[in-house]
Protein backbone atom coordinates (compact mmCIF):
# COMPACT_ATOMS: atom_id res chain seq x y z
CA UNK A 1 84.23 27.50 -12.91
CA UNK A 2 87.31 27.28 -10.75
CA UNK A 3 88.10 23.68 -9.63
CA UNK A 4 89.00 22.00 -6.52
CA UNK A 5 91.83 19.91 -7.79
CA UNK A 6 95.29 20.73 -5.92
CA UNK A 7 97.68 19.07 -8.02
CA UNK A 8 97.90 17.19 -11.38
CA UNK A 9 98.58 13.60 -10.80
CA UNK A 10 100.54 11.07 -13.75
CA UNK A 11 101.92 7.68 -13.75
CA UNK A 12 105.11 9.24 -12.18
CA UNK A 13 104.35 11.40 -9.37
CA UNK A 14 102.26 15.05 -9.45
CA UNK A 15 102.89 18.65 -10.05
CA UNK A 16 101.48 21.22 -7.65
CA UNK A 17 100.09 24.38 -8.77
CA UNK A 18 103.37 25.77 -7.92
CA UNK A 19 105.08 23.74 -10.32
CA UNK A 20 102.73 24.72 -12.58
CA UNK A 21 103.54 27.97 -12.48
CA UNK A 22 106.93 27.66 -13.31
CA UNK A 23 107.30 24.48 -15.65
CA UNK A 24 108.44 26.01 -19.11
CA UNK A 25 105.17 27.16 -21.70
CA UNK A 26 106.21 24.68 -23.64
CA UNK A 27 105.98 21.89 -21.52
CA UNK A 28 102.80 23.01 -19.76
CA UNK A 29 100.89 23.31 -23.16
CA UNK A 30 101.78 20.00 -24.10
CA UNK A 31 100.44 19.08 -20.57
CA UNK A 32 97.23 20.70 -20.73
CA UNK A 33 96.78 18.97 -24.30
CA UNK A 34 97.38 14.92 -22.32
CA UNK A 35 95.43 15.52 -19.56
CA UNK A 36 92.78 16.89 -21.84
CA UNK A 37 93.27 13.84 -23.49
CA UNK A 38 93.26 11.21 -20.90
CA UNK A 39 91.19 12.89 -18.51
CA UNK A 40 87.89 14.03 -20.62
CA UNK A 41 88.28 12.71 -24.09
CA UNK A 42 89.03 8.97 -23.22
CA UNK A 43 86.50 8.45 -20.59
CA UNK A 44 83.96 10.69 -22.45
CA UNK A 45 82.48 8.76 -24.86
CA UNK A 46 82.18 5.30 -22.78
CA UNK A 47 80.51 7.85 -19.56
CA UNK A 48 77.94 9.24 -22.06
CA UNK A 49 77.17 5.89 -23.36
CA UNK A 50 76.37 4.46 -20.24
CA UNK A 51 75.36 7.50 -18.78
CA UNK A 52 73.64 7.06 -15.43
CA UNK A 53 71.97 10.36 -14.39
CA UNK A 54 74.88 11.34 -11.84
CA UNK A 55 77.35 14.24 -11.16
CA UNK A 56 80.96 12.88 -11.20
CA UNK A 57 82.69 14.94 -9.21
CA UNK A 58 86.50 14.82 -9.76
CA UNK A 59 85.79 14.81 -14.04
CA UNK A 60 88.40 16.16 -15.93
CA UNK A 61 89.59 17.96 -13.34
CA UNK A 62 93.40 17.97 -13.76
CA UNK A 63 92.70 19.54 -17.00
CA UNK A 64 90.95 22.00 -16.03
CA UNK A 65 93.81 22.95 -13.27
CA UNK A 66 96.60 23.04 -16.20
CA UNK A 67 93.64 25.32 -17.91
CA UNK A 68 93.70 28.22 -14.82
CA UNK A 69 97.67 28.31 -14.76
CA UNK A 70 97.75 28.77 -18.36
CA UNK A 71 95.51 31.67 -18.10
CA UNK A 72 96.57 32.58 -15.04
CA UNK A 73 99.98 33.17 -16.55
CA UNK A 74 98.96 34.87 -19.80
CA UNK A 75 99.11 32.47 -22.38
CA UNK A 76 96.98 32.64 -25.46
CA UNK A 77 93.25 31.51 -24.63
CA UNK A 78 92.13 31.55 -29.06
CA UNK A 79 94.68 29.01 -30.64
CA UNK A 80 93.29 26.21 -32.37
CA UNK A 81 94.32 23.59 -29.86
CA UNK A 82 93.12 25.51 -26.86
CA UNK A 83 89.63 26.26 -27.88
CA UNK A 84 89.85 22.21 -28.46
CA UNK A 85 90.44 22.03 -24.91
CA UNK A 86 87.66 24.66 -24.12
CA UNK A 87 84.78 22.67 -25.45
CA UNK A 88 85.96 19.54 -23.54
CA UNK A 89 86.58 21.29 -20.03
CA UNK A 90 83.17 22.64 -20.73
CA UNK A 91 81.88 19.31 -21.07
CA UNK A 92 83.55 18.06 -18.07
CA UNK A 93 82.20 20.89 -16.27
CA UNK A 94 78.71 19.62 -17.40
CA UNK A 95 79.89 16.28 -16.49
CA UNK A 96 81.09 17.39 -12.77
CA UNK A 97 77.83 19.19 -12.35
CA UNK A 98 75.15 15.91 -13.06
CA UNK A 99 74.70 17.07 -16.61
CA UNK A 100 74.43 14.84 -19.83
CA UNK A 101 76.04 16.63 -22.37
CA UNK A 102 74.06 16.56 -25.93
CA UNK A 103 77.03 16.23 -28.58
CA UNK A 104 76.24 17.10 -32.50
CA UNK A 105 79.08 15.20 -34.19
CA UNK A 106 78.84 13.43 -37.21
CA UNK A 107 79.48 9.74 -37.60
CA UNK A 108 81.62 8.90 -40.87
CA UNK A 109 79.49 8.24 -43.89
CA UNK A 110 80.66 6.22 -46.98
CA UNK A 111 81.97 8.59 -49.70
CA UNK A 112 80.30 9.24 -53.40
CA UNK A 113 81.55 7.55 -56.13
CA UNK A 114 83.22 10.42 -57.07
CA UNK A 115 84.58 11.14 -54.09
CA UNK A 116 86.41 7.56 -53.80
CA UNK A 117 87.80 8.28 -57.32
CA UNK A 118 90.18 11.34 -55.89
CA UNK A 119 90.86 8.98 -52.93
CA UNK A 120 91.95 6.20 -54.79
CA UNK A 121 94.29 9.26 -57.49
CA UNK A 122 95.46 10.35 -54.03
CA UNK A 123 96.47 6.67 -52.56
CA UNK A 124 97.37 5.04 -55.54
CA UNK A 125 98.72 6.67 -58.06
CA UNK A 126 101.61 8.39 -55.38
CA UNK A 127 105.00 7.54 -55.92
CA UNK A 128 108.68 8.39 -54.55
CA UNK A 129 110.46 10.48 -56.80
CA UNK A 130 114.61 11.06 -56.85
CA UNK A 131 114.97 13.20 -59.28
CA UNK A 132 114.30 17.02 -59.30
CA UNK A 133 114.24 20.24 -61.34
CA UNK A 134 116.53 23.27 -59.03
CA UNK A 135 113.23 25.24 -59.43
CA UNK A 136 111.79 26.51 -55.66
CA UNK A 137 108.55 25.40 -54.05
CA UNK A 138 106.23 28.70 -53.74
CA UNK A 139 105.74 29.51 -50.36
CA UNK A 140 101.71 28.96 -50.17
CA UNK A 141 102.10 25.12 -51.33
CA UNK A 142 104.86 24.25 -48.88
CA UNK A 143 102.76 25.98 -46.45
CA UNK A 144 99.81 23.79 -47.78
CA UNK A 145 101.94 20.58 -47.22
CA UNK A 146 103.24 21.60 -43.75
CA UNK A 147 99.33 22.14 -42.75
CA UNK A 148 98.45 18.86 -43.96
CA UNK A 149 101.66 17.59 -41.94
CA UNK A 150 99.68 19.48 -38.70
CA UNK A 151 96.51 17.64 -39.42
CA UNK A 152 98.03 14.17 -38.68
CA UNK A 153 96.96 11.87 -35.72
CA UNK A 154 99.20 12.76 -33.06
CA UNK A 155 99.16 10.68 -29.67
CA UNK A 156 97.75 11.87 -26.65
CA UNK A 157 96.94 15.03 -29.06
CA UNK A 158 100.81 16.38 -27.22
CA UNK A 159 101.20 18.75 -30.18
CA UNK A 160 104.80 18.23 -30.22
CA UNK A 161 106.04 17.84 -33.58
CA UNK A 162 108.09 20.30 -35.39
CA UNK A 163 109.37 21.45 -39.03
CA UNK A 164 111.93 22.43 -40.58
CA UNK A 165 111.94 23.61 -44.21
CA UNK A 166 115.45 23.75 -46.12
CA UNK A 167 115.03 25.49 -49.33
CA UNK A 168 118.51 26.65 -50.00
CA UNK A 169 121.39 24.37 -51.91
CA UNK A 170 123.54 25.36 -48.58
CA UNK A 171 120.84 24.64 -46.24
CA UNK A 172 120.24 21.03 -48.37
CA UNK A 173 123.45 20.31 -47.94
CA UNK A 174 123.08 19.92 -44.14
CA UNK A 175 120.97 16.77 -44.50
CA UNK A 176 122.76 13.64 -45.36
CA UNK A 177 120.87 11.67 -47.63
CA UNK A 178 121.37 8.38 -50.22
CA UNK A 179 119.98 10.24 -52.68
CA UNK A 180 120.88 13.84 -54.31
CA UNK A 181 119.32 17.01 -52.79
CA UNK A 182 121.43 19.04 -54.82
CA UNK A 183 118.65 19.63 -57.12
CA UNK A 184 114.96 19.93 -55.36
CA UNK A 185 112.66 22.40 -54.12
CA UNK A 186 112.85 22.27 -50.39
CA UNK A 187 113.55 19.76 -47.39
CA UNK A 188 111.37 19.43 -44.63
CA UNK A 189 112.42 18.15 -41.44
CA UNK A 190 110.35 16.79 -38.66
CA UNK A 191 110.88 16.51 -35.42
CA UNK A 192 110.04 16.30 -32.04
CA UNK A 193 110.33 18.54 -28.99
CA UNK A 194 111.42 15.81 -26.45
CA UNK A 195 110.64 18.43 -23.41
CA UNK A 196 106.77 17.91 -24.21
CA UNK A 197 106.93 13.90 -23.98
CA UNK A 198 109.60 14.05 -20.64
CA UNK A 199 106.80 16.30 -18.86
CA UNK A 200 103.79 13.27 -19.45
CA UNK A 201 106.41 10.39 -18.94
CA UNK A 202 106.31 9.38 -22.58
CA UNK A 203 109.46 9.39 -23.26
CA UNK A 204 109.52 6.50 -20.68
CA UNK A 205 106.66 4.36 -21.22
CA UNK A 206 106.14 5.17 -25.04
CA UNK A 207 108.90 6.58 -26.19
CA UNK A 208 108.33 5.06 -29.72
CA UNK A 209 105.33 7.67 -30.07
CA UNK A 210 107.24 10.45 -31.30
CA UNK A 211 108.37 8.74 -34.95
CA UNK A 212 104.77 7.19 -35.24
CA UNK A 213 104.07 11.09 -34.58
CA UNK A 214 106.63 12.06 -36.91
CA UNK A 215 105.76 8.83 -39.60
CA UNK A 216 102.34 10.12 -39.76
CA UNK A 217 102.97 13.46 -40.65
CA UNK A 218 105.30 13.20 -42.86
CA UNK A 219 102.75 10.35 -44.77
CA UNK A 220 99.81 13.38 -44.88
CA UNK A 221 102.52 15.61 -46.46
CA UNK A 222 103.40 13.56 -49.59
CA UNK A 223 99.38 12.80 -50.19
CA UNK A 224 99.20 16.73 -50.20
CA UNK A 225 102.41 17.26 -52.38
CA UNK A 226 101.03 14.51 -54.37
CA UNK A 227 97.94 16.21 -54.92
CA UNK A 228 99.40 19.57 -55.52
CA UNK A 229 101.38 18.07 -58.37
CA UNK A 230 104.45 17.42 -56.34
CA UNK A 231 107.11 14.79 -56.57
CA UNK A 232 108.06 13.92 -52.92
CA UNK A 233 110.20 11.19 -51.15
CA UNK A 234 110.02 9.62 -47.65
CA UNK A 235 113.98 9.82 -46.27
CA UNK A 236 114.43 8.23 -42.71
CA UNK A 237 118.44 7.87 -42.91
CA UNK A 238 119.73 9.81 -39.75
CA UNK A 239 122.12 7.32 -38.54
CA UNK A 240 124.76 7.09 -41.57
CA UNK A 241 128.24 7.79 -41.18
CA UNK A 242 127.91 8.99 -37.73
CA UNK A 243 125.03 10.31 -35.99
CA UNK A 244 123.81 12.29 -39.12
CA UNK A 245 120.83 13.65 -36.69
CA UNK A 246 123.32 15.03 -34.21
CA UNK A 247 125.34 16.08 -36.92
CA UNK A 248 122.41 18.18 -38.48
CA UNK A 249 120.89 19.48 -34.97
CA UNK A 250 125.27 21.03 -34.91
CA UNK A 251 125.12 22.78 -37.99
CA UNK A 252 121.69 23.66 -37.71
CA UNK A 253 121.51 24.72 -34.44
CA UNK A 254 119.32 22.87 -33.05
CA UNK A 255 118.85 23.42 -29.01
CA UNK A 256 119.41 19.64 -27.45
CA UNK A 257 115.38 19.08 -26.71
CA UNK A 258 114.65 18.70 -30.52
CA UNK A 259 115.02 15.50 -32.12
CA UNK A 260 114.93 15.61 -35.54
CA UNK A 261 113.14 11.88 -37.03
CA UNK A 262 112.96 11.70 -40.68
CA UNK A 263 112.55 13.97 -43.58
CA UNK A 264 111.26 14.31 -46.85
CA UNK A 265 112.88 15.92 -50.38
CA UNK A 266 109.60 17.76 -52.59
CA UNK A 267 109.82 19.40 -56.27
CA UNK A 268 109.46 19.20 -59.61
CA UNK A 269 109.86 15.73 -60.51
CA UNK A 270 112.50 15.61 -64.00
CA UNK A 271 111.33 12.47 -65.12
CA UNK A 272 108.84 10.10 -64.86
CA UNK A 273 109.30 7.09 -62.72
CA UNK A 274 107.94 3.49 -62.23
CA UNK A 275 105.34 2.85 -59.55
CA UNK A 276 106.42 0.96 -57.19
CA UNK A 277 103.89 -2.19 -56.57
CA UNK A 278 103.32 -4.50 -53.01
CA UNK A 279 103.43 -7.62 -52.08
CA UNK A 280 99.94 -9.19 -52.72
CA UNK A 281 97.65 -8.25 -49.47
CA UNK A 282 97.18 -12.02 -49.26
CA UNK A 283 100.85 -12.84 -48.47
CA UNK A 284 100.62 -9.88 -45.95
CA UNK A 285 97.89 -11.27 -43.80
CA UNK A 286 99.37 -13.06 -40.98
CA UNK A 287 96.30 -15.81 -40.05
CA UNK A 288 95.92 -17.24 -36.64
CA UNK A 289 98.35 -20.62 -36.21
CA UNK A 290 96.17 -23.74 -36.66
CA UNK A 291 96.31 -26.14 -33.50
């Protein structure tokens, strides 16, 4: 179903279909993912909650024009993230038409006894390791790691994060670090593609999304390496002796529109290490002020 919407509208102005046409793939995908977002997911749930028997007309709308210009211009209509946005715009379509849409999603349900046991191997017994064997990271694990990186809570769903995996002593070398990376199995990189953020205005009225983005990611792939009987670390030192980030993106090659945010060192661990241990969770608990 075509829609009736003549331009998508954001908190800084609109894009016509004409500027839809041309805006780079890039951008437009990452488009198509926020208004998805904002424009059927948010207001989804609390409209079928208090659902009141009648068509609303302009629903979802704006995602469903980004939808037509992607297709329109040949873009792929079977990656993951698109047939996301598929089911919604059919929703919305529902929606649009005076339709209450019957979902079959599951709620969460406590996990097994068992089950919490892996959770709490996973959670708990992870630790930052410094010291590596030079022995290489097969391919399928680091592939594992970067998937579980992928599966992360991203805002607004923008899909804009990006890796980069530096196996080689040379390529290690680009990364400046307070620890070794002389001797590991890879580097992985994350960043973000700042174009993606610009086109939503995030990079104005958020612009602190991107490392929660990149902070999230990179937390799901040390639970994987953990769990694939990995040593990892959690490095966020791009600002050493210069701008180590712009210094990397240089010898890298890095276009100007990705921004790398932190990175974390995986292999063989060479020794055994102490875990680390918090601060009690009472002392972390900030309580209301007493008046």
């Amino acid at each position: 179903m075509a829609t009736t919407a003549a331009t998508v509208q954001w908190i800084f102005g609109k894009y016509t279909r004409e500027d839809l046409m041309i805006m780079d793939p890039i951008a437009l995908r990452g488009l198509l993912h926020e208004r998805t977002h904002h424009m059927i997911e948010v207001p989804l749930y609390p409209t079928l909650l208090k659902w009141r028997g009648r068509a609303i007309k302009s629903f979802g709308e704006q995602a469903q024009l980004c939808y037509e210009i992607w297709c329109a211009r040949g873009f792929t209509d079977t990656a993951p993230d698109i047939q996301w946005v598929k089911k919604y715009l059919a929703i919305a379509e529902q929606i649009r038409a005076g339709e209450k849409p019957e979902l079959d999603e599951p709620l969460p349900t406590p996990f097994t006894p068992e089950e919490m046991a892996v959770v709490n191997k996973l959670i708990y017994g992870r630790r930052s390791y410094r010291d590596y064997l030079d022995k290489p990271i097969p391919e399928e694990m680091l592939e594992t790691i970067m998937e579980a990186g992928r599966a992360a809570p991203i805002g607004c769903n923008l899909g804009h994060l990006k890796f980069i995996v530096l196996r080689t002593s040379k390529e290690r070398k680009m990364i400046w670090s307070d620890i070794s990376t002389r001797s590991c199995g890879a580097i992985i990189v994350l960043c973000h593609d700042k174009r993606i953020a610009a086109v939503v205005g995030q990079d104005k009225v958020v612009p602190q999304n991107a490392g929660f983005d990149a902070a999230a990611a990179g937390d799901h792939m040390l639970l994987m390496a953990h769990a694939l009987g990995l040593g990892g670390c959690w490095l966020s030192e791009l600002h050493g002796e210069g701008d180590t980030a712009e210094i990397f993106k240089k010898k890298y090659g890095l276009p100007d529109y990705i921004e790398p945010d932190l990175h974390i060192i995986l292999g063989y661990p060479s020794i055994g290490i102490i875990k680390s241990l918090r601060t009690p969770l009472k002392d972390m608990i900030i309580e209301k002020p007493q008046k």
